[in-house]
Every structure is written in C-alpha cells, then in structure tokens.
PDB file of N, CA and C in Angstrom:
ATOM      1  N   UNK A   1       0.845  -1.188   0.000  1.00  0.00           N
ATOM      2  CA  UNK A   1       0.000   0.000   0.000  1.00  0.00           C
ATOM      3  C   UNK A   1       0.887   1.248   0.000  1.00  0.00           C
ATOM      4  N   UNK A   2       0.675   2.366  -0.640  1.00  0.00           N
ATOM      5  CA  UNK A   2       1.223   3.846  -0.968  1.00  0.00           C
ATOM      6  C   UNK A   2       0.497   4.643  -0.007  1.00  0.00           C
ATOM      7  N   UNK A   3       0.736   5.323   0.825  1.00  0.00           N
ATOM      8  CA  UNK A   3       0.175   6.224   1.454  1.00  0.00           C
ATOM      9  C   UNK A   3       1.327   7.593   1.201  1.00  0.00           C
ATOM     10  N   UNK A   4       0.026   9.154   1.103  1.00  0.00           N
ATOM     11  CA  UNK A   4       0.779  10.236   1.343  1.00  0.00           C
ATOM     12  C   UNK A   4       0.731  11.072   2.599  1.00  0.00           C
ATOM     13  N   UNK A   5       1.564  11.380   3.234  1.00  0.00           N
ATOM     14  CA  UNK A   5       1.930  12.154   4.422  1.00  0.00           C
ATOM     15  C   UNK A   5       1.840  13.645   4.536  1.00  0.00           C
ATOM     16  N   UNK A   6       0.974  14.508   5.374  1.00  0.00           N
ATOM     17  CA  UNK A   6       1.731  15.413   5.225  1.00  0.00           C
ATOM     18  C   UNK A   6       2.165  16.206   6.732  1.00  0.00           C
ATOM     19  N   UNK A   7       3.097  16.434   6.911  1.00  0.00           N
ATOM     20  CA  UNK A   7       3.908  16.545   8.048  1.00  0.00           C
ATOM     21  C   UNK A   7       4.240  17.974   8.604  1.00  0.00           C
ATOM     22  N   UNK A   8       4.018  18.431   9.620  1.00  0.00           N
ATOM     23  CA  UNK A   8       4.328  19.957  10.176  1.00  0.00           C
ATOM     24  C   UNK A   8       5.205  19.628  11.297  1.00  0.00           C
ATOM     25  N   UNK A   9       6.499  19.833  11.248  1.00  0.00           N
ATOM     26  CA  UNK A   9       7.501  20.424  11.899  1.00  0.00           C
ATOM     27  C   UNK A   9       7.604  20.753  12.565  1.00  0.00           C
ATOM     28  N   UNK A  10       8.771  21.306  13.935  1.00  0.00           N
ATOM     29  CA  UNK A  10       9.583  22.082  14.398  1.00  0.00           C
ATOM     30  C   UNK A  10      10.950  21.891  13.871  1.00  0.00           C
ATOM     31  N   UNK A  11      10.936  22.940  14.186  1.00  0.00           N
ATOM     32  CA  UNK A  11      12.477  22.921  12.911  1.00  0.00           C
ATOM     33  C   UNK A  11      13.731  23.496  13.697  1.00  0.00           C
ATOM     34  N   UNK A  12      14.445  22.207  13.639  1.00  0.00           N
ATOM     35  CA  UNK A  12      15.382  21.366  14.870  1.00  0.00           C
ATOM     36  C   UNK A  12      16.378  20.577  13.508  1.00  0.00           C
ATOM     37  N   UNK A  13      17.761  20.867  13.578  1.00  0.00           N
ATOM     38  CA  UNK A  13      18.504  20.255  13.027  1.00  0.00           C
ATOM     39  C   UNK A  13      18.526  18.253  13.105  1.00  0.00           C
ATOM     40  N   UNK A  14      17.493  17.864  14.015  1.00  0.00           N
ATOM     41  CA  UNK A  14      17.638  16.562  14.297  1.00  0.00           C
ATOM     42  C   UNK A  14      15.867  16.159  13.856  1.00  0.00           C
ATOM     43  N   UNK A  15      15.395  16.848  13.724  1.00  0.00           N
ATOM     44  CA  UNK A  15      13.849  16.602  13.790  1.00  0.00           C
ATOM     45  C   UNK A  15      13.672  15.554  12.432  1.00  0.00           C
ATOM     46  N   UNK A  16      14.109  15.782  10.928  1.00  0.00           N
ATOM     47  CA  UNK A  16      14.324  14.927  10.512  1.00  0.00           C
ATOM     48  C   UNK A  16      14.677  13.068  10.240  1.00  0.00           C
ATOM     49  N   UNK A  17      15.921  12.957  10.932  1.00  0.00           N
ATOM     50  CA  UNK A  17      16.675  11.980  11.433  1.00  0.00           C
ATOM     51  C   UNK A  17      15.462  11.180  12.180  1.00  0.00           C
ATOM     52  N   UNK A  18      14.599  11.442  13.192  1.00  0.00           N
ATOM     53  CA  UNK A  18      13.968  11.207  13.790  1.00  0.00           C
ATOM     54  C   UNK A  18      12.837  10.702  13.480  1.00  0.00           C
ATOM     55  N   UNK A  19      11.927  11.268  12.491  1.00  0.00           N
ATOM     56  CA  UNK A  19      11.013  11.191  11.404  1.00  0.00           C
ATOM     57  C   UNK A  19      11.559   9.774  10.341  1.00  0.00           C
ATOM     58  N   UNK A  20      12.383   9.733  10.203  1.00  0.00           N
ATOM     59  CA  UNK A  20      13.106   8.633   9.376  1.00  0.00           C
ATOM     60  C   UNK A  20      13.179   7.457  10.003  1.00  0.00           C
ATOM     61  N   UNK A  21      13.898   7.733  11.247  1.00  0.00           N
ATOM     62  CA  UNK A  21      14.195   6.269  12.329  1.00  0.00           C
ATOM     63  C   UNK A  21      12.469   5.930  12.603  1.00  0.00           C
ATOM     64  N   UNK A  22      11.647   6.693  12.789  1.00  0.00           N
ATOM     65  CA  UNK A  22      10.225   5.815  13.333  1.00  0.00           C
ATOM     66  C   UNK A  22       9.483   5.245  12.171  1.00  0.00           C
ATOM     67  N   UNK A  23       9.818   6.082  10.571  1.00  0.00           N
ATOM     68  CA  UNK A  23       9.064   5.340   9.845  1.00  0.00           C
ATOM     69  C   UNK A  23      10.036   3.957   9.150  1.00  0.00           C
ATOM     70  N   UNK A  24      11.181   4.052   9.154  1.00  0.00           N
ATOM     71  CA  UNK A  24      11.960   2.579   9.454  1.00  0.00           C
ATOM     72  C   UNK A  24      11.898   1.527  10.154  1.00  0.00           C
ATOM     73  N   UNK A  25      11.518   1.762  11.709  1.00  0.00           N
ATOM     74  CA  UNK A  25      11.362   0.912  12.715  1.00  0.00           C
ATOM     75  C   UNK A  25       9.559   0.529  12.573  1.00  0.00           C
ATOM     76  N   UNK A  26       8.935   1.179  11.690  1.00  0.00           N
ATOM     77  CA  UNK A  26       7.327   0.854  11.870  1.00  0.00           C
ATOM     78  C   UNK A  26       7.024   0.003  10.220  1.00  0.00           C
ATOM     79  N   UNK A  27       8.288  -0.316   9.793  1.00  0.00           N
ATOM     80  CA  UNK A  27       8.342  -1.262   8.626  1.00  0.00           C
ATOM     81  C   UNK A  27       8.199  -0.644   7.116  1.00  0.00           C
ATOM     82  N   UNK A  28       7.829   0.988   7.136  1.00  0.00           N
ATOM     83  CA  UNK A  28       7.834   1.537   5.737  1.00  0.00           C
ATOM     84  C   UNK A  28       8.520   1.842   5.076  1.00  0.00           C
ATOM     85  N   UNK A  29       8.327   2.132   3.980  1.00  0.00           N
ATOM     86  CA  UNK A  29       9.816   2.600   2.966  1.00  0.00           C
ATOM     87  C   UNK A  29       9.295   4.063   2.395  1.00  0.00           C
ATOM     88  N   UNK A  30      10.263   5.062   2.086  1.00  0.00           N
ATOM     89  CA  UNK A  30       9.726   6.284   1.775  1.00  0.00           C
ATOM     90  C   UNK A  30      10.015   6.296   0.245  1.00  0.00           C
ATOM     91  N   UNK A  31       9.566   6.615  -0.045  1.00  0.00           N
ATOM     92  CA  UNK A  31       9.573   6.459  -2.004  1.00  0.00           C
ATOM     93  C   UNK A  31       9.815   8.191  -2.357  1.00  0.00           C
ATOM     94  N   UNK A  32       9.259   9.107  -1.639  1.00  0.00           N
ATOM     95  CA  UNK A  32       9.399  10.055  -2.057  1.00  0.00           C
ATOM     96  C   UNK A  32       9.147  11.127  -0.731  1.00  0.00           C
ATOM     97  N   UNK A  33      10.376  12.763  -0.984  1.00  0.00           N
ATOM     98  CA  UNK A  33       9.814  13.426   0.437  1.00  0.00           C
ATOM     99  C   UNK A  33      10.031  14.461  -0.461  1.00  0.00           C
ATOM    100  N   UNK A  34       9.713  15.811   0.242  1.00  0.00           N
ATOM    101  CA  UNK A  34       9.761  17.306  -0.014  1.00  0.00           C
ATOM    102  C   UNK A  34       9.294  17.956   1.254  1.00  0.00           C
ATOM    103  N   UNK A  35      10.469  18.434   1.408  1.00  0.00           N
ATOM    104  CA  UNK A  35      10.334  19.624   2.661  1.00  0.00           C
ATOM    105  C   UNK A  35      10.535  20.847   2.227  1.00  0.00           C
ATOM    106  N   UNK A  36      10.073  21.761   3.463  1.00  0.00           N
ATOM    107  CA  UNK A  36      10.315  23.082   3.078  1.00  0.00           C
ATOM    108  C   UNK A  36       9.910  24.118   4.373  1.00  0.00           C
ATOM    109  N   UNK A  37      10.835  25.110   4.325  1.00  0.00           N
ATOM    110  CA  UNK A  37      10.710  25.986   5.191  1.00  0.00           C
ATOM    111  C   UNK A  37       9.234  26.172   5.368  1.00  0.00           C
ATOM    112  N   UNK A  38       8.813  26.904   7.109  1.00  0.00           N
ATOM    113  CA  UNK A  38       7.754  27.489   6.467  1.00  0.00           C
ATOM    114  C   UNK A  38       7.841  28.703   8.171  1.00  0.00           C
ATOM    115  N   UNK A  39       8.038  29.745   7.666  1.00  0.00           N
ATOM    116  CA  UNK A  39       8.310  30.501   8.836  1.00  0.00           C
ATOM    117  C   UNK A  39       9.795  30.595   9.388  1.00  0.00           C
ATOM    118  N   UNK A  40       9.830  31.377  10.479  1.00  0.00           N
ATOM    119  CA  UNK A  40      11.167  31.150  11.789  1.00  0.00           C
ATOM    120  C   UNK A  40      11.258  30.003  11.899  1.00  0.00           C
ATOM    121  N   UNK A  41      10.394  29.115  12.290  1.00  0.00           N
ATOM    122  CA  UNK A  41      10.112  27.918  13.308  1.00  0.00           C
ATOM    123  C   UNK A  41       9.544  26.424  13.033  1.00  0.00           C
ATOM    124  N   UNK A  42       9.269  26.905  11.658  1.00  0.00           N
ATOM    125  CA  UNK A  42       8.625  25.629  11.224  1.00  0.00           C
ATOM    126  C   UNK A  42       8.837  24.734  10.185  1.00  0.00           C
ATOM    127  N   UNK A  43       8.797  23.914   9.726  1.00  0.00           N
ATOM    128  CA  UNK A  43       9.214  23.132   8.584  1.00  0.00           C
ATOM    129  C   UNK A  43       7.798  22.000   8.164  1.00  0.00           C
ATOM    130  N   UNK A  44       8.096  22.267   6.664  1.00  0.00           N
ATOM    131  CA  UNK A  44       6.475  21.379   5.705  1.00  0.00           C
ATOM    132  C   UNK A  44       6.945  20.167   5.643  1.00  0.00           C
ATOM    133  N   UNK A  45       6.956  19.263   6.107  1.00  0.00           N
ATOM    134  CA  UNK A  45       6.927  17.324   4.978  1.00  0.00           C
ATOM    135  C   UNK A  45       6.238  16.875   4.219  1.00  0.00           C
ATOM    136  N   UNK A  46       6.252  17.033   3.195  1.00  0.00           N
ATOM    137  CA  UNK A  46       5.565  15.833   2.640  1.00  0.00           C
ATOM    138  C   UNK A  46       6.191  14.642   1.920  1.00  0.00           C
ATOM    139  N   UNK A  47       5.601  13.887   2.375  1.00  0.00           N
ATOM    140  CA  UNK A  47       6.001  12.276   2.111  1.00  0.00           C
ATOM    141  C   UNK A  47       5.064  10.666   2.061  1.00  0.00           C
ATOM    142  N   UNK A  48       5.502  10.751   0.808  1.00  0.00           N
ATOM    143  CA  UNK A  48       5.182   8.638   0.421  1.00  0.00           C
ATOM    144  C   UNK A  48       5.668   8.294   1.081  1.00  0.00           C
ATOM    145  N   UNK A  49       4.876   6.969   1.383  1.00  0.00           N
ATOM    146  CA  UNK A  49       5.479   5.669   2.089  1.00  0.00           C
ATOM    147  C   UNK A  49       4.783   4.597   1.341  1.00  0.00           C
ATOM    148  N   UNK A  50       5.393   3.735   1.377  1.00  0.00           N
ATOM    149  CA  UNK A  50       5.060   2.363   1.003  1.00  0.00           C
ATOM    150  C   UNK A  50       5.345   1.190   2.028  1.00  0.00           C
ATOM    151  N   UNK A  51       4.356   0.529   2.359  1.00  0.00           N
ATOM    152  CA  UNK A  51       4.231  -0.716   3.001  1.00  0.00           C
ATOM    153  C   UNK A  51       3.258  -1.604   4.171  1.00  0.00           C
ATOM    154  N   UNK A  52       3.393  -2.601   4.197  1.00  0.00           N
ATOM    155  CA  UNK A  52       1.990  -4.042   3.992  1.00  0.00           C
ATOM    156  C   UNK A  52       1.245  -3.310   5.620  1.00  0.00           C
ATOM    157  N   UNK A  53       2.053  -2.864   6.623  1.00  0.00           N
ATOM    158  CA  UNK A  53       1.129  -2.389   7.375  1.00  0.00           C
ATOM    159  C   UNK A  53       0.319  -1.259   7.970  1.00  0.00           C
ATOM    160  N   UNK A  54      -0.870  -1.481   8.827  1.00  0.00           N
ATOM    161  CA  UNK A  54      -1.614  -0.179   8.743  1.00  0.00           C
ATOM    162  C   UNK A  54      -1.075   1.308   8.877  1.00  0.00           C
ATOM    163  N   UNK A  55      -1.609   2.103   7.820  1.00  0.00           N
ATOM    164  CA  UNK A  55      -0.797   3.311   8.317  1.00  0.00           C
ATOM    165  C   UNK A  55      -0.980   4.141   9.736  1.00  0.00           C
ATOM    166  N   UNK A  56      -2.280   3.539  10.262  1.00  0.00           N
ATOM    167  CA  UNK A  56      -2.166   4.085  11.744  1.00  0.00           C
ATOM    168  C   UNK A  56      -1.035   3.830  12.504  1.00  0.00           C
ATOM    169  N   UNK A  57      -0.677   2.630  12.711  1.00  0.00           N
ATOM    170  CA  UNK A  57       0.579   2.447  13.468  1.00  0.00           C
ATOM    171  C   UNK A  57       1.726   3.554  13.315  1.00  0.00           C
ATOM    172  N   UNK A  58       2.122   3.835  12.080  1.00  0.00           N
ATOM    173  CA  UNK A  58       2.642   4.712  12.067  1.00  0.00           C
ATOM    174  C   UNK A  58       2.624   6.454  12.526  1.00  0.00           C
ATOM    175  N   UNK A  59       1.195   6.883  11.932  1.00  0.00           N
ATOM    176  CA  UNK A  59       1.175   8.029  12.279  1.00  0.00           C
ATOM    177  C   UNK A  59       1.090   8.200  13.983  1.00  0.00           C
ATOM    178  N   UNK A  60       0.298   7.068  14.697  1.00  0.00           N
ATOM    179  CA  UNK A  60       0.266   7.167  15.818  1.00  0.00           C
ATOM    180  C   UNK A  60       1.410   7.717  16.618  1.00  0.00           C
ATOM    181  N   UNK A  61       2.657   7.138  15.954  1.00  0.00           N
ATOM    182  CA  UNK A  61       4.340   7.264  16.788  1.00  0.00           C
ATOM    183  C   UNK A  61       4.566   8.348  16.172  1.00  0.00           C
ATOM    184  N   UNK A  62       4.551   8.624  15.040  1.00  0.00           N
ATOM    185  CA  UNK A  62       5.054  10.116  14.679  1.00  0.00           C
ATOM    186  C   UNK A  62       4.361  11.222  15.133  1.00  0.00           C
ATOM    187  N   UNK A  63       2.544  11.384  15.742  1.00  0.00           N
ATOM    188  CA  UNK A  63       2.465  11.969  16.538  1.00  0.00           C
ATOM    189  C   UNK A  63       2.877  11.996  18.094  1.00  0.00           C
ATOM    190  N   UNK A  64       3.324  10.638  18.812  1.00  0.00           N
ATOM    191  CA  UNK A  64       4.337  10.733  19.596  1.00  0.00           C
ATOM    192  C   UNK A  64       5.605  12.198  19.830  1.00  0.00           C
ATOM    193  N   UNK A  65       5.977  12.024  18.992  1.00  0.00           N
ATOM    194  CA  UNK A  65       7.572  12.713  18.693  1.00  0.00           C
ATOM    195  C   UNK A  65       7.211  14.280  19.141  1.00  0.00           C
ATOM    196  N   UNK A  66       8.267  14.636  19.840  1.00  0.00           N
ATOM    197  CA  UNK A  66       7.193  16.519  20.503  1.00  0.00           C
ATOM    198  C   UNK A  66       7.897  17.295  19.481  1.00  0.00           C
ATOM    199  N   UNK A  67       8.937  16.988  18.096  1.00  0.00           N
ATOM    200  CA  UNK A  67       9.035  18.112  17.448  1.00  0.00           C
ATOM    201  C   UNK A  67       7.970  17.803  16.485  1.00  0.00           C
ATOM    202  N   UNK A  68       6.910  17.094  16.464  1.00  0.00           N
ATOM    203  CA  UNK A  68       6.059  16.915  15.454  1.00  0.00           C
ATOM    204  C   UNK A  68       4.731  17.209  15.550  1.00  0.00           C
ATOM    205  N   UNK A  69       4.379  18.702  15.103  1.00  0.00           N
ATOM    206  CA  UNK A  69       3.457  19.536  15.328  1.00  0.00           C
ATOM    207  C   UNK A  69       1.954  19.114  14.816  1.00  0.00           C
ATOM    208  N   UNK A  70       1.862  18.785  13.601  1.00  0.00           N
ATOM    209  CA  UNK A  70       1.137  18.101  12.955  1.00  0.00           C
ATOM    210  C   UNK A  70       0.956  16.345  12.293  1.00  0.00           C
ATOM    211  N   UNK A  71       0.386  15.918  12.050  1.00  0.00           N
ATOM    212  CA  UNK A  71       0.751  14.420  10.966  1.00  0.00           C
ATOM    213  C   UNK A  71      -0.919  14.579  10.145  1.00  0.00           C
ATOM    214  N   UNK A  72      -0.652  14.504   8.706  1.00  0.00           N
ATOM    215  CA  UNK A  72      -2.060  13.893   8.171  1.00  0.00           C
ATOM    216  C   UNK A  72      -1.681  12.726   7.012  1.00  0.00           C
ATOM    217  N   UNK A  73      -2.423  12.264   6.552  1.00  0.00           N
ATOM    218  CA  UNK A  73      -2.350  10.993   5.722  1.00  0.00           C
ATOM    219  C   UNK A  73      -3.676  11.460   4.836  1.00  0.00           C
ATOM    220  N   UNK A  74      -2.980  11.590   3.527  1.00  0.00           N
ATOM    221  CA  UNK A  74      -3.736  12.104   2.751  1.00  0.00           C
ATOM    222  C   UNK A  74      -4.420  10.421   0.993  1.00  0.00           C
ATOM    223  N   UNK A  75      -5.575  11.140   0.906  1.00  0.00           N
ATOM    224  CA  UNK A  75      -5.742   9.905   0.183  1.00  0.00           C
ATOM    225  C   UNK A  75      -5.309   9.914  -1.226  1.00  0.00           C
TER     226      UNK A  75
END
C-alpha cells in the first residue's frame, strides 16, 4: 500500500533523522519526500510511504515525537 503524508515540523537540526528512524522501525519505505521551510520555526513534509502495514501504526508514533506539530495521511 502507498500512502501520502503530510507533516508539520519544528524545525530542529535533528527533527528529521527522527522522522526517518520511526518510519523505518514501523516497517515503511519512503519512495518520495519534499520539505520546506515554512516561517522562523517551522518546517512542511511531505512524504510517500510504502508498506503491507496499517498506516495508523505509524502516524500514531510520529504523533508521539514533541518536534512533530502536525501528521495527516492524505488519500
């Protein structure tokens, strides 16, 4: 399954890295990203993922994460 992401930031030289390690450890693969400033303080994601399990699991942990302001999963 392809799911699209779209991701709101704090914008933290590590906030990235971080975003990567949970959707690795929750079994997905990213096929495609685009970030982008947005303000002083904030940073845009958007990002594909691909893979066999639910995408809740995932967004659940990436709303975990406290530099991660937003999460949506777009259809």
């Amino acid at each position: 399954m392809s799911y699209q992401l779209s991701l709101t930031l704090v914008q933290q030289p590590e906030v990235l890295e971080r975003v990567l390690r949970v959707v690795r450890h929750r079994g997905f693969k990213v096929t495609k990203m685009d970030m982008q400033l947005e303000g002083e303080q904030g940073v845009g994601l958007a990002m594909h993922v691909e893979g066999e399990r639910a995408i809740e699991l995932l967004t659940n942990q990436l709303d975990k994460l406290f530099d991660v302001v937003d999460c949506r999963v777009h259809a």
